[in-house]
PDB file of N, CA and C in Angstrom:
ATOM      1  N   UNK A   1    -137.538 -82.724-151.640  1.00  0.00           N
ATOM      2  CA  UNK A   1    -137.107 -83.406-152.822  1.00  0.00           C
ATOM      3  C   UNK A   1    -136.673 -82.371-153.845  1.00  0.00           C
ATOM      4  N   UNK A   2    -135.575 -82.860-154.256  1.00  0.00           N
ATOM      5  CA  UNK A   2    -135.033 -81.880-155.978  1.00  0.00           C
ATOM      6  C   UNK A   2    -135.408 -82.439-156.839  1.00  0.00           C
ATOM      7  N   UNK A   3    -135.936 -81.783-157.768  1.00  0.00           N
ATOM      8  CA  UNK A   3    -135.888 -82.190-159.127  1.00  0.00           C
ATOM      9  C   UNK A   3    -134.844 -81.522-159.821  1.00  0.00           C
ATOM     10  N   UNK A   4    -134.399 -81.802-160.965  1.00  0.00           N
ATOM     11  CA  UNK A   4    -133.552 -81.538-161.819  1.00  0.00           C
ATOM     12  C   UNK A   4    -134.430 -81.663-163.718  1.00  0.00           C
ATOM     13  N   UNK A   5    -133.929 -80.662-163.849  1.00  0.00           N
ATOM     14  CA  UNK A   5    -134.570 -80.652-165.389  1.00  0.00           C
ATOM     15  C   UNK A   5    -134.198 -81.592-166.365  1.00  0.00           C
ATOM     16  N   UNK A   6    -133.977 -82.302-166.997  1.00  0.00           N
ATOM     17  CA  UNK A   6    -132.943 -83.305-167.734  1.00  0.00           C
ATOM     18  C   UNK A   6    -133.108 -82.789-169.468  1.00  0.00           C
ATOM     19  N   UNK A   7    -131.909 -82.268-169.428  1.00  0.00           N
ATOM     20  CA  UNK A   7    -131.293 -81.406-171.279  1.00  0.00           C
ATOM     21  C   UNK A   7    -130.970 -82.633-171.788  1.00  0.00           C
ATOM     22  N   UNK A   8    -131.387 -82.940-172.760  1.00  0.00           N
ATOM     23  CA  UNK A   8    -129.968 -83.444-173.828  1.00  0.00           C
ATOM     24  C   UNK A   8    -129.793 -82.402-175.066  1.00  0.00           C
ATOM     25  N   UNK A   9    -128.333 -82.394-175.241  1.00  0.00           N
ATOM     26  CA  UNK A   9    -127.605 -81.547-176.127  1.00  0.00           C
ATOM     27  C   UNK A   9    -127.293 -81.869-177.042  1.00  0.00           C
ATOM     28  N   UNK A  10    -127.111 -82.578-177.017  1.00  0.00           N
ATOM     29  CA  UNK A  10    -126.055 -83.620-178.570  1.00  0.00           C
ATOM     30  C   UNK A  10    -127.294 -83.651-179.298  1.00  0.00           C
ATOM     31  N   UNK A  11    -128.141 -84.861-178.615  1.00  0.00           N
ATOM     32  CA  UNK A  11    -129.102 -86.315-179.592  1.00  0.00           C
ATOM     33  C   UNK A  11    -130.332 -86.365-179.118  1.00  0.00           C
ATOM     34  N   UNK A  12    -130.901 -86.117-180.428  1.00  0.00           N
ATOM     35  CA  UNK A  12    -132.893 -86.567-179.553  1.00  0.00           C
ATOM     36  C   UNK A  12    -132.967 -87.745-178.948  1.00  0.00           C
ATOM     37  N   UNK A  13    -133.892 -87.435-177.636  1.00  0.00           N
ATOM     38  CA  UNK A  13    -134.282 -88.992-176.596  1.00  0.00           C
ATOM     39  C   UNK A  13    -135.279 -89.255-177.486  1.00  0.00           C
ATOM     40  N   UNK A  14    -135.127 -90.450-176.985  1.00  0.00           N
ATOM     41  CA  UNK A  14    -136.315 -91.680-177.350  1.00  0.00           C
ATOM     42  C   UNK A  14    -137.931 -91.257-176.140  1.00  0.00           C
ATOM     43  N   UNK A  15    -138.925 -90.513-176.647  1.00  0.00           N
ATOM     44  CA  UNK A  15    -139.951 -90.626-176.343  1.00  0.00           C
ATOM     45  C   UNK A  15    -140.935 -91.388-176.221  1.00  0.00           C
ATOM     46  N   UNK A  16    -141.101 -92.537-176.759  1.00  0.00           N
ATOM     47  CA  UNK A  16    -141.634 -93.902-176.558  1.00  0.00           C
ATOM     48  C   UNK A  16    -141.898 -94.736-177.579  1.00  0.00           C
ATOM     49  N   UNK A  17    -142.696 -95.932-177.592  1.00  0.00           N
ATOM     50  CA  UNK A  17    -142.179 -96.873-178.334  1.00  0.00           C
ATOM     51  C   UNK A  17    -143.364 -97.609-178.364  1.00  0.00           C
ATOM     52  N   UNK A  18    -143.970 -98.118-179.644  1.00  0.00           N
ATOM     53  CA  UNK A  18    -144.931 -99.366-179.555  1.00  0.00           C
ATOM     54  C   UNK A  18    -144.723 -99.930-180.338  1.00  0.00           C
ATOM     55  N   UNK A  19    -145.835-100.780-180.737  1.00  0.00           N
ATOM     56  CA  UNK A  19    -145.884-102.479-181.762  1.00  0.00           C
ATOM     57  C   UNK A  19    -145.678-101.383-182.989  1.00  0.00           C
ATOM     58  N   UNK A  20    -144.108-101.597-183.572  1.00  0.00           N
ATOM     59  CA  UNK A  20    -143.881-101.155-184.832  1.00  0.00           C
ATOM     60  C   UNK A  20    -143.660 -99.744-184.908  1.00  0.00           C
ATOM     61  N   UNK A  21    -143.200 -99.148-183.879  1.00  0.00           N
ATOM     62  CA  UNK A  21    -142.697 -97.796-184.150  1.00  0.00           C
ATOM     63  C   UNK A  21    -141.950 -97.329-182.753  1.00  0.00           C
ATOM     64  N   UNK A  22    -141.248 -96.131-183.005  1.00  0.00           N
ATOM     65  CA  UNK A  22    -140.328 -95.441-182.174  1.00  0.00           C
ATOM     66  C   UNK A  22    -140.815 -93.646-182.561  1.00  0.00           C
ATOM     67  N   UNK A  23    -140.763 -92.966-181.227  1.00  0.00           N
ATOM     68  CA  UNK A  23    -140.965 -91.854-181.262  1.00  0.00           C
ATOM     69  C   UNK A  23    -139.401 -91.271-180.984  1.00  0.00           C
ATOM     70  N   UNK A  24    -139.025 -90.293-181.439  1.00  0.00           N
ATOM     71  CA  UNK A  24    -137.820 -89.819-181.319  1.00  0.00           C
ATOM     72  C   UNK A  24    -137.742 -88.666-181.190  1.00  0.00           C
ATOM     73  N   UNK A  25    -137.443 -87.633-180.533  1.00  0.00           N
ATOM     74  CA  UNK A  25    -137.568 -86.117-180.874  1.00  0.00           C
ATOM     75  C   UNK A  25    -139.055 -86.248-181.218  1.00  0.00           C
ATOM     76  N   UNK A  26    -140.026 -86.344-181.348  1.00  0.00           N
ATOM     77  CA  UNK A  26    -141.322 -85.741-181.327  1.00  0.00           C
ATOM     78  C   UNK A  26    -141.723 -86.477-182.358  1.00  0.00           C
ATOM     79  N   UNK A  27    -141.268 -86.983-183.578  1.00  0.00           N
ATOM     80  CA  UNK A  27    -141.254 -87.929-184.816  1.00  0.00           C
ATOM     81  C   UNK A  27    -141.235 -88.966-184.626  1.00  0.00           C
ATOM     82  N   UNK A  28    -142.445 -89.815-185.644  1.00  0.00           N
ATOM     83  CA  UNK A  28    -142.772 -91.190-185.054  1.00  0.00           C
ATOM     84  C   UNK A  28    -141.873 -91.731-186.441  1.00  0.00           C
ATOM     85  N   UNK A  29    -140.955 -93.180-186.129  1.00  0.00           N
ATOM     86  CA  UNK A  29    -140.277 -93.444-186.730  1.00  0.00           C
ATOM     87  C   UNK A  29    -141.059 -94.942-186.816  1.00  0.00           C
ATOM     88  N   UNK A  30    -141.397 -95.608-188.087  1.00  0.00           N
ATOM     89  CA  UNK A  30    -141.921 -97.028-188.756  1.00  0.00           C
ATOM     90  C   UNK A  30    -140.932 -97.593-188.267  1.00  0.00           C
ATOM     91  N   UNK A  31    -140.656 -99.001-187.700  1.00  0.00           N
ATOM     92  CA  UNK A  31    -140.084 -99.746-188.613  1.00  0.00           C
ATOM     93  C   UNK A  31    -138.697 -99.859-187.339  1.00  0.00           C
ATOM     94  N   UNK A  32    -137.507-100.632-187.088  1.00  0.00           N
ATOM     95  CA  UNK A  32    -136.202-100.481-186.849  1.00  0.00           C
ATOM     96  C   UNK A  32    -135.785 -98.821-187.340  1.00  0.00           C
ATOM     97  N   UNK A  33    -135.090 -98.567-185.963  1.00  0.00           N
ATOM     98  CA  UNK A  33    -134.165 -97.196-186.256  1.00  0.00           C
ATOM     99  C   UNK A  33    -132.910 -97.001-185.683  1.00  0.00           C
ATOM    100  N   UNK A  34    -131.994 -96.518-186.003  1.00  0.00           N
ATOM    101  CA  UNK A  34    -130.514 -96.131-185.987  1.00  0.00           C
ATOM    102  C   UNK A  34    -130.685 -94.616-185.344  1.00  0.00           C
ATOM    103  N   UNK A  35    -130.316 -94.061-184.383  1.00  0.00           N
ATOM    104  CA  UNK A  35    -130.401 -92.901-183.728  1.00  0.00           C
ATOM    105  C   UNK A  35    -128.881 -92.198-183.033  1.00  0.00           C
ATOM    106  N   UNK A  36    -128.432 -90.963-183.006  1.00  0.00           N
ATOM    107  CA  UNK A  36    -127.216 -90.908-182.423  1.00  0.00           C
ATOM    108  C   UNK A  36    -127.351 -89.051-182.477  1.00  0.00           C
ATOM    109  N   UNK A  37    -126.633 -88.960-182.585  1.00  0.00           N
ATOM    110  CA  UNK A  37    -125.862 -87.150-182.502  1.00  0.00           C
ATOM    111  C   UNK A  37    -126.103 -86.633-184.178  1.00  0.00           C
ATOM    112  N   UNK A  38    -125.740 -87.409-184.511  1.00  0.00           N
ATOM    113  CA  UNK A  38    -125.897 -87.570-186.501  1.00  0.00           C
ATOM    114  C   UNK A  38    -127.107 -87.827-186.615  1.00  0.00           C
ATOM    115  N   UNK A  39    -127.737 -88.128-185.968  1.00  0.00           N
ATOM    116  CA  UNK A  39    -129.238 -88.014-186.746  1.00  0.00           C
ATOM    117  C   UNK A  39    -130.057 -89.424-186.559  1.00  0.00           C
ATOM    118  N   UNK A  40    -131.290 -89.024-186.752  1.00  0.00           N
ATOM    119  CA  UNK A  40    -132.066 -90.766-186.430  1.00  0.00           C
ATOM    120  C   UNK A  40    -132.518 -90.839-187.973  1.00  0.00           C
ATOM    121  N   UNK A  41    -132.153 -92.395-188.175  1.00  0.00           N
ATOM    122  CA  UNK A  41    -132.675 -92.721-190.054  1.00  0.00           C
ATOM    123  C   UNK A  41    -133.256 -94.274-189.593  1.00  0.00           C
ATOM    124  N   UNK A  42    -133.941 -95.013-190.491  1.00  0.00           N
ATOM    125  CA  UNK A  42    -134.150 -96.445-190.519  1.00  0.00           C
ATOM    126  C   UNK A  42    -132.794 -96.987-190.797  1.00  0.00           C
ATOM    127  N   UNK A  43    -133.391 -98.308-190.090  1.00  0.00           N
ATOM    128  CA  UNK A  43    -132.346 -99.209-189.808  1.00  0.00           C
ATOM    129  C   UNK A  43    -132.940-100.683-190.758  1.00  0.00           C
ATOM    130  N   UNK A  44    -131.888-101.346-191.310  1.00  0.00           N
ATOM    131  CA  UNK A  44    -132.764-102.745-192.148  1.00  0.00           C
ATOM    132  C   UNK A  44    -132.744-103.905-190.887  1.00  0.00           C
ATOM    133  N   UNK A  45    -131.954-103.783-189.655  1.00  0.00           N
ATOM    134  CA  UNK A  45    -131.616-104.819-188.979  1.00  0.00           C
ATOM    135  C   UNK A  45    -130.170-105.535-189.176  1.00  0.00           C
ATOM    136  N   UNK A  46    -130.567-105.931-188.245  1.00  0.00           N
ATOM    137  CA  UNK A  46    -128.824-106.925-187.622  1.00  0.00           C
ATOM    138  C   UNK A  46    -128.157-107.402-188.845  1.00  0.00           C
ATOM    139  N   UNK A  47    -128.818-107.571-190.281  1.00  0.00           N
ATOM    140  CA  UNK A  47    -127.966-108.089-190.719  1.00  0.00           C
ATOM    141  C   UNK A  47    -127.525-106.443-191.908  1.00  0.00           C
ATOM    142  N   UNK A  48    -127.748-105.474-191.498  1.00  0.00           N
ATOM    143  CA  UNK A  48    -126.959-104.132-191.740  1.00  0.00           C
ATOM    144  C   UNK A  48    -126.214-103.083-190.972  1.00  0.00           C
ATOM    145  N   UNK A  49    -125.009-103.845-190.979  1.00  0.00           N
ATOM    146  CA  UNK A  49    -123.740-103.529-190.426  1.00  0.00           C
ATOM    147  C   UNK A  49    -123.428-101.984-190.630  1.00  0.00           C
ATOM    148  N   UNK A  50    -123.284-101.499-191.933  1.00  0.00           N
ATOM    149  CA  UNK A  50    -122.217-100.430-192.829  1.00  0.00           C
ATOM    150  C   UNK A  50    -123.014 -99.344-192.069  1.00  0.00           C
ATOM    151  N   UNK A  51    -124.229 -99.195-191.465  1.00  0.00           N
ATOM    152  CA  UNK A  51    -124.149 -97.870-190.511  1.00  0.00           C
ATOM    153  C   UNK A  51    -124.212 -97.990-189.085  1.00  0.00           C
ATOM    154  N   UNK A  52    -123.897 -98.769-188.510  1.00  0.00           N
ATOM    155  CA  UNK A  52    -123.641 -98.985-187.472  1.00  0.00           C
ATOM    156  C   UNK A  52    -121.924 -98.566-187.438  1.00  0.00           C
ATOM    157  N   UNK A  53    -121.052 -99.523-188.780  1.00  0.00           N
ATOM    158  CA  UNK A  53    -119.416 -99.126-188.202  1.00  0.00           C
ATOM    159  C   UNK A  53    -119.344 -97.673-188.750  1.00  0.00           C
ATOM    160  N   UNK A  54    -120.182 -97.197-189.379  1.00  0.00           N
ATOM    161  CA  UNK A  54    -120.080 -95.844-189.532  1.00  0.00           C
ATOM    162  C   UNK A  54    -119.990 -94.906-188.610  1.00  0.00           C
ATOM    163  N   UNK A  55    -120.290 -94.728-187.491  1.00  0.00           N
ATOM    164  CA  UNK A  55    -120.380 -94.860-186.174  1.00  0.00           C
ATOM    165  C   UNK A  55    -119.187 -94.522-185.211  1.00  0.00           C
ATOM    166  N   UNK A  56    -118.033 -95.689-185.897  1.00  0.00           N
ATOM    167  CA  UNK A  56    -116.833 -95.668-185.272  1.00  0.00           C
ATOM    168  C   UNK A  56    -116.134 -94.621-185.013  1.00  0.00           C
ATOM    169  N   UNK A  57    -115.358 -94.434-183.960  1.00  0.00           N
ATOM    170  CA  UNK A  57    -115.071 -92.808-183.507  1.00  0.00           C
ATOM    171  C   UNK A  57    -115.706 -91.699-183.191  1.00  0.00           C
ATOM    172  N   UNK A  58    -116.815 -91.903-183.362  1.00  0.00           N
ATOM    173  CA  UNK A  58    -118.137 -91.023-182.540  1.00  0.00           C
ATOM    174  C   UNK A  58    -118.624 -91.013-181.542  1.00  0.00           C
ATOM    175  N   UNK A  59    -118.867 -92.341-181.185  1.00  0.00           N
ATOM    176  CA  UNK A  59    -119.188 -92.833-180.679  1.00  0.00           C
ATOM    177  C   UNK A  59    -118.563 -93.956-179.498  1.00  0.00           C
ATOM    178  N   UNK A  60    -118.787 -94.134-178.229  1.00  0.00           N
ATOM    179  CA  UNK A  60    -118.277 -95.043-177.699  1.00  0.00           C
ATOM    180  C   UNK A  60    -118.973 -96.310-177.368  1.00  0.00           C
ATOM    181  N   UNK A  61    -120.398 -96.598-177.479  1.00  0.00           N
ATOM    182  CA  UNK A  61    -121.179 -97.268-176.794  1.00  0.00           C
ATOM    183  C   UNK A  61    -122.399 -97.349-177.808  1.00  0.00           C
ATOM    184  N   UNK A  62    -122.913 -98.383-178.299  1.00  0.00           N
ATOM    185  CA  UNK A  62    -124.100 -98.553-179.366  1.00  0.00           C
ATOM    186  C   UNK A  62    -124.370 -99.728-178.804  1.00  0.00           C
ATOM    187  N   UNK A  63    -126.223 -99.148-178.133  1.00  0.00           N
ATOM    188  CA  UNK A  63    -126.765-100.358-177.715  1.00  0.00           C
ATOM    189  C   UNK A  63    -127.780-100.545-178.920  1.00  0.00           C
ATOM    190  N   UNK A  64    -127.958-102.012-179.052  1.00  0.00           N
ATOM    191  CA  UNK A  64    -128.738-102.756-179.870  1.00  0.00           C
ATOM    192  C   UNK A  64    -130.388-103.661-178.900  1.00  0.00           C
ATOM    193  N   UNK A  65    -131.033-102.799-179.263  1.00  0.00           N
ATOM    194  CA  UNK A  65    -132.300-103.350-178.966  1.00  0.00           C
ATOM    195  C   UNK A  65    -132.689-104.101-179.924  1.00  0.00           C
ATOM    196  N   UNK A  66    -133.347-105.818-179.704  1.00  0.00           N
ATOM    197  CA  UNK A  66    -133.333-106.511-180.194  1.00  0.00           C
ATOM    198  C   UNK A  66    -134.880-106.831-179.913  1.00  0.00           C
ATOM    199  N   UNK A  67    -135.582-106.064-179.634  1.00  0.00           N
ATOM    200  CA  UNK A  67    -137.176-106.190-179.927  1.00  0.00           C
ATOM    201  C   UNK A  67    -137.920-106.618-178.214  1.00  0.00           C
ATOM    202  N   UNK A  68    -138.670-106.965-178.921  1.00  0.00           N
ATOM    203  CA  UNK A  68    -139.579-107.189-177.169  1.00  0.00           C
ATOM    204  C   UNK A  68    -138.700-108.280-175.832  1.00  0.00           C
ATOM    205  N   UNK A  69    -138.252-108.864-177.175  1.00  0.00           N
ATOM    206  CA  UNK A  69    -137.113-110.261-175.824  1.00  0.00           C
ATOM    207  C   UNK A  69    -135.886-109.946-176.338  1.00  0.00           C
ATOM    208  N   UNK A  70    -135.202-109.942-175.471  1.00  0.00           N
ATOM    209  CA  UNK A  70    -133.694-109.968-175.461  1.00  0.00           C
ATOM    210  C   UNK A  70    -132.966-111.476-175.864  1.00  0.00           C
ATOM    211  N   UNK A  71    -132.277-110.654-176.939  1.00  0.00           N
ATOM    212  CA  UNK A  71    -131.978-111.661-177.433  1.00  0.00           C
ATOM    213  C   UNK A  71    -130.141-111.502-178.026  1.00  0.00           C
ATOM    214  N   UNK A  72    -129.191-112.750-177.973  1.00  0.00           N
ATOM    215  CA  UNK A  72    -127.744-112.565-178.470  1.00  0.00           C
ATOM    216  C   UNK A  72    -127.913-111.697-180.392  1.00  0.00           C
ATOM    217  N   UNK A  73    -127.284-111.256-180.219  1.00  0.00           N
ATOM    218  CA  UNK A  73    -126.819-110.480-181.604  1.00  0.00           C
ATOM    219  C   UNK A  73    -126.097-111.314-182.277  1.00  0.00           C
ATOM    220  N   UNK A  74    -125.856-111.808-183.625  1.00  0.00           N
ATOM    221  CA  UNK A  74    -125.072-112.556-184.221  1.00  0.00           C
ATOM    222  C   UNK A  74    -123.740-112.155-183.858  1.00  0.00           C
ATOM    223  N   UNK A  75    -122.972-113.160-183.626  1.00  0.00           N
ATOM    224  CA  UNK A  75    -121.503-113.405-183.156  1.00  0.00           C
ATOM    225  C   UNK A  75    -120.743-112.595-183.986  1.00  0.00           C
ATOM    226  N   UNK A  76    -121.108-112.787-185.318  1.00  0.00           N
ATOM    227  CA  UNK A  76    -120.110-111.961-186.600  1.00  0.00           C
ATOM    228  C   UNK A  76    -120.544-110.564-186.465  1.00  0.00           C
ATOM    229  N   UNK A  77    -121.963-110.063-186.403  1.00  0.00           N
ATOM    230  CA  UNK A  77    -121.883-108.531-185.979  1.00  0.00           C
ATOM    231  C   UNK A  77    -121.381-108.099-184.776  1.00  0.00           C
ATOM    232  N   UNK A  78    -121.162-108.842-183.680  1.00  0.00           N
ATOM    233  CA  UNK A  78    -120.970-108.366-182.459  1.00  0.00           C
ATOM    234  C   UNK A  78    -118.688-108.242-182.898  1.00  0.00           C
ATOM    235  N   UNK A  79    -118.418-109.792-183.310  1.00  0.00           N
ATOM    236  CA  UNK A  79    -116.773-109.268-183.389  1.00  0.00           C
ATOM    237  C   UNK A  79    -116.847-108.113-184.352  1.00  0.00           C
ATOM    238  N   UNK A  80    -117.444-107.676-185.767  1.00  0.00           N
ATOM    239  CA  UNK A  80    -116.877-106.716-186.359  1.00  0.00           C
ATOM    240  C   UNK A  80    -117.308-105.669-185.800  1.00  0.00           C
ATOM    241  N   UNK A  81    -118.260-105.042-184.829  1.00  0.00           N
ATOM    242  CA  UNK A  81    -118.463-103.701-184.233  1.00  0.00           C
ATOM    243  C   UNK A  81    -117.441-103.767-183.645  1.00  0.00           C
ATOM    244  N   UNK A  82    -116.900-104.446-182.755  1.00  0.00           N
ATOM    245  CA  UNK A  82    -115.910-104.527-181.225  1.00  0.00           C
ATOM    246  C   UNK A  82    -114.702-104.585-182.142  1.00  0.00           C
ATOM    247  N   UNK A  83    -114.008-105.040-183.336  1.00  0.00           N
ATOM    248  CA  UNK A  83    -112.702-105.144-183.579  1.00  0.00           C
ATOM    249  C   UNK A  83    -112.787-103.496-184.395  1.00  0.00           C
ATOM    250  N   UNK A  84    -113.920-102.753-184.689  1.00  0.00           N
ATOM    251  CA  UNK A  84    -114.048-101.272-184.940  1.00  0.00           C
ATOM    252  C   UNK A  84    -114.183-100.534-184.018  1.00  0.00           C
ATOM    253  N   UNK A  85    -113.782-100.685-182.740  1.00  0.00           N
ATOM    254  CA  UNK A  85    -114.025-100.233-181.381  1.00  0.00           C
ATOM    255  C   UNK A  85    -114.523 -99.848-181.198  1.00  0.00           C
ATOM    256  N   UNK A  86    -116.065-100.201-181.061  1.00  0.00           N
ATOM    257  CA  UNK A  86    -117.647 -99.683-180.995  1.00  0.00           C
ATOM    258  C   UNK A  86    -117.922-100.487-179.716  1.00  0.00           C
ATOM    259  N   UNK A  87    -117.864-100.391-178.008  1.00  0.00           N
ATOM    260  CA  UNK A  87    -118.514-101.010-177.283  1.00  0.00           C
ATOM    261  C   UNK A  87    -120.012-101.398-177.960  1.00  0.00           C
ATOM    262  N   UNK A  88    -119.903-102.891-177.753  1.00  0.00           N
ATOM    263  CA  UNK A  88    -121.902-103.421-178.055  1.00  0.00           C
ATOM    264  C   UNK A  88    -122.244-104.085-176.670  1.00  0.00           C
ATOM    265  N   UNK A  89    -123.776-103.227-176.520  1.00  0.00           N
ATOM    266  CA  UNK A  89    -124.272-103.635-175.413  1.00  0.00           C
ATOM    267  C   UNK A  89    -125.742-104.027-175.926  1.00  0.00           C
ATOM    268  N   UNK A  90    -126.143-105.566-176.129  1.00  0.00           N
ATOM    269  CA  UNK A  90    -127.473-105.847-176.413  1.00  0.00           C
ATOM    270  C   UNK A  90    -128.473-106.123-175.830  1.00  0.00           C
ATOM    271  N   UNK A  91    -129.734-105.898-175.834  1.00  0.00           N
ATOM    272  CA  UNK A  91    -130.707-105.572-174.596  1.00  0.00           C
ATOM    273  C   UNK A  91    -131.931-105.841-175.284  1.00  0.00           C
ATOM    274  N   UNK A  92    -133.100-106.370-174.978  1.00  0.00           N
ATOM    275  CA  UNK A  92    -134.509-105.755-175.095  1.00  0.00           C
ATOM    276  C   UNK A  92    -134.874-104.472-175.955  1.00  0.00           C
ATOM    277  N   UNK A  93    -135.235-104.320-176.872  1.00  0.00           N
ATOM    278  CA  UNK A  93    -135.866-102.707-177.058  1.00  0.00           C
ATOM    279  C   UNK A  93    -136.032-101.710-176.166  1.00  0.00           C
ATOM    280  N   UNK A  94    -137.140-101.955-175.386  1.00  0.00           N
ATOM    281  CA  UNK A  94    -138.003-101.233-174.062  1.00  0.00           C
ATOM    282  C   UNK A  94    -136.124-100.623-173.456  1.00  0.00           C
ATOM    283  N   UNK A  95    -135.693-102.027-172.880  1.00  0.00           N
ATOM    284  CA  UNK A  95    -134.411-101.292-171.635  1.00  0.00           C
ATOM    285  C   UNK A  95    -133.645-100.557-172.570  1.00  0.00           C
ATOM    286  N   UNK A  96    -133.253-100.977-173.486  1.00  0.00           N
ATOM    287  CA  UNK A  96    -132.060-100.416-174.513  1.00  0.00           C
ATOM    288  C   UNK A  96    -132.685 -98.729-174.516  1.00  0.00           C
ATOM    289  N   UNK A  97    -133.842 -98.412-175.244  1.00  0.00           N
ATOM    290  CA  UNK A  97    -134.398 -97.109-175.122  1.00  0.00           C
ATOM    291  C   UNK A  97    -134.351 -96.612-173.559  1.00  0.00           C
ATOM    292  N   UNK A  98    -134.486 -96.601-172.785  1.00  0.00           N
ATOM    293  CA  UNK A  98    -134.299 -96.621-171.111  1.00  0.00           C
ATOM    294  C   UNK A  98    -132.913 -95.722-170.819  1.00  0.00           C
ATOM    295  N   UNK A  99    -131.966 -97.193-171.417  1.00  0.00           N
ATOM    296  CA  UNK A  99    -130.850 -96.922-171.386  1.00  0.00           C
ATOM    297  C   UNK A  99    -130.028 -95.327-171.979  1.00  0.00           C
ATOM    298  N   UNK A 100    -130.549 -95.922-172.970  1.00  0.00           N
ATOM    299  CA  UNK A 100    -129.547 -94.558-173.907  1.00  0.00           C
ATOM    300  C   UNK A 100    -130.379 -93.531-173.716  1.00  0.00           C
ATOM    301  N   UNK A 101    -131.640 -93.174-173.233  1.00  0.00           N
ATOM    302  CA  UNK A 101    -132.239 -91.691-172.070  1.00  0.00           C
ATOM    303  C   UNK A 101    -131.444 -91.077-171.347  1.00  0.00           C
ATOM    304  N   UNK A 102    -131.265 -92.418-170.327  1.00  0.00           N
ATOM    305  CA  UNK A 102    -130.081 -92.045-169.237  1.00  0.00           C
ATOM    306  C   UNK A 102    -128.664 -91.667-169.837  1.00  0.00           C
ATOM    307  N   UNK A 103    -127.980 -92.566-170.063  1.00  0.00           N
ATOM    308  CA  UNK A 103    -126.654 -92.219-170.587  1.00  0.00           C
ATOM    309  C   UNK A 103    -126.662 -90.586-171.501  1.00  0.00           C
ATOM    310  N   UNK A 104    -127.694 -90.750-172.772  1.00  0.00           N
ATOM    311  CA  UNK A 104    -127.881 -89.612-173.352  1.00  0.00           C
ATOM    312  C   UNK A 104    -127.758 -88.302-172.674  1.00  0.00           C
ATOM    313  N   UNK A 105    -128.841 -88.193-171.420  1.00  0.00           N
ATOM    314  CA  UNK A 105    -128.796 -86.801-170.818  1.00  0.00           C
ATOM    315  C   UNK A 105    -127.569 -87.114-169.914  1.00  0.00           C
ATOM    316  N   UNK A 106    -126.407 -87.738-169.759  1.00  0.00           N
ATOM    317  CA  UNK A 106    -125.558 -87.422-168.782  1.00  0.00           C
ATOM    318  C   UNK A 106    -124.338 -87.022-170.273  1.00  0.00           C
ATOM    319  N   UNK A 107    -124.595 -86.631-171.739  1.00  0.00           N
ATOM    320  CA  UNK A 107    -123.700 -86.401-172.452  1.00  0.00           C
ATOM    321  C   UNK A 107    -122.796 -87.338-173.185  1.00  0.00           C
ATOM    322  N   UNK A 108    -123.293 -88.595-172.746  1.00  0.00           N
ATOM    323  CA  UNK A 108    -122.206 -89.759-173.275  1.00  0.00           C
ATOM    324  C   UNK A 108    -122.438 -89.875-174.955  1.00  0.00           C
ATOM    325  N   UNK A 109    -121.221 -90.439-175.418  1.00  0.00           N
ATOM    326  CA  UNK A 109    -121.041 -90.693-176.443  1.00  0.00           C
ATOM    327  C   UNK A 109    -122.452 -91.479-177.295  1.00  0.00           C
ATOM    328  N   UNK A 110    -123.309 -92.081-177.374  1.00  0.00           N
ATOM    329  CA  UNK A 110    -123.554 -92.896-177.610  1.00  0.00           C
ATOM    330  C   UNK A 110    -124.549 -93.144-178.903  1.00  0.00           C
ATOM    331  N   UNK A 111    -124.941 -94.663-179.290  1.00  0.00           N
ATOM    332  CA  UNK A 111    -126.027 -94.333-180.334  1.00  0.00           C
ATOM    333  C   UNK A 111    -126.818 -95.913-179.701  1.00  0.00           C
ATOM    334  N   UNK A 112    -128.013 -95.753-180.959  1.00  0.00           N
ATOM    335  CA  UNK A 112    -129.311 -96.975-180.314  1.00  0.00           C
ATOM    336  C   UNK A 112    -129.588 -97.549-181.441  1.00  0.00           C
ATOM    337  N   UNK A 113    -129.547 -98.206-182.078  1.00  0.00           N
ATOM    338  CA  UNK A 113    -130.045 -99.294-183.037  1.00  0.00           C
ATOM    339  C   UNK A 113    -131.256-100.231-182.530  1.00  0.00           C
ATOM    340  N   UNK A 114    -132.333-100.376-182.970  1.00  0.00           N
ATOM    341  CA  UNK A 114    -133.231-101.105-181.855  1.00  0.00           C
ATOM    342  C   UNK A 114    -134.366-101.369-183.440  1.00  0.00           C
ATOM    343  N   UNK A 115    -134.628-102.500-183.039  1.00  0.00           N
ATOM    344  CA  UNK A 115    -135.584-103.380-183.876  1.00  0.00           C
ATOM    345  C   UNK A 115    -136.891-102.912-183.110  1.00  0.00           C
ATOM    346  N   UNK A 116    -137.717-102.749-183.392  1.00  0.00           N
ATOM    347  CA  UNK A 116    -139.149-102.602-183.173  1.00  0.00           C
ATOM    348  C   UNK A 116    -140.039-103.491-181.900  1.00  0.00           C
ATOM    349  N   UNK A 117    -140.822-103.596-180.706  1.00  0.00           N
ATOM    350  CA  UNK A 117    -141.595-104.214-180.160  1.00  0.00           C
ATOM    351  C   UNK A 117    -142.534-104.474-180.440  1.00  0.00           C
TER     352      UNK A 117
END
């Protein structure tokens, strides 16, 4: 068997996650967080748009973790990310963090917005 070391370069991974917080780079983050190449800050939730399209052109892919259940993203945030050409991919918390691990260490563009479990 190989192992392989797994770098990320860009953006701190998501180290884990419980009832009301996110570990990020080694820092436990309260609360919803916004994470990318630019930096991890709090997030107010789905209904705060202006740093998410901030985003635009940085980025190709911003998944939205939507807490312990997966759940649709409001229709109006989902057209104004996508008509700012921000692929949205919405998921669970848990997978969404999963997700952008993987993608992260293969270099992709990406960022994580994720509401709390």
């Amino acid at each position: 068997m190989r192992l392989n070391e797994v770098s990320y370069s860009d953006a701190q991974p998501i180290d884990g996650y419980g009832e009301g917080f996110f570990r990020i780079g080694g820092q436990v983050h309260k609360g919803a967080v916004l994470t990318s190449a630019a930096g991890t800050a709090a997030w107010s939730g789905l209904e705060d748009a202006a740093p998410l399209l901030a985003l635009a052109g940085e980025i190709d892919v911003l998944f939205i973790g939507t807490g312990p259940e997966i759940a649709h993203i409001p229709v109006a945030l989902r057209k104004t990310l996508e008509d700012a050409g921000l692929g949205v991919e919405a998921m669970n918390s848990p997978a969404a963090c999963r997700t952008y691990n993987v993608l992260l260490s293969e270099g992709r563009r990406i960022a994580l917005a994720a509401l709390p479990v």
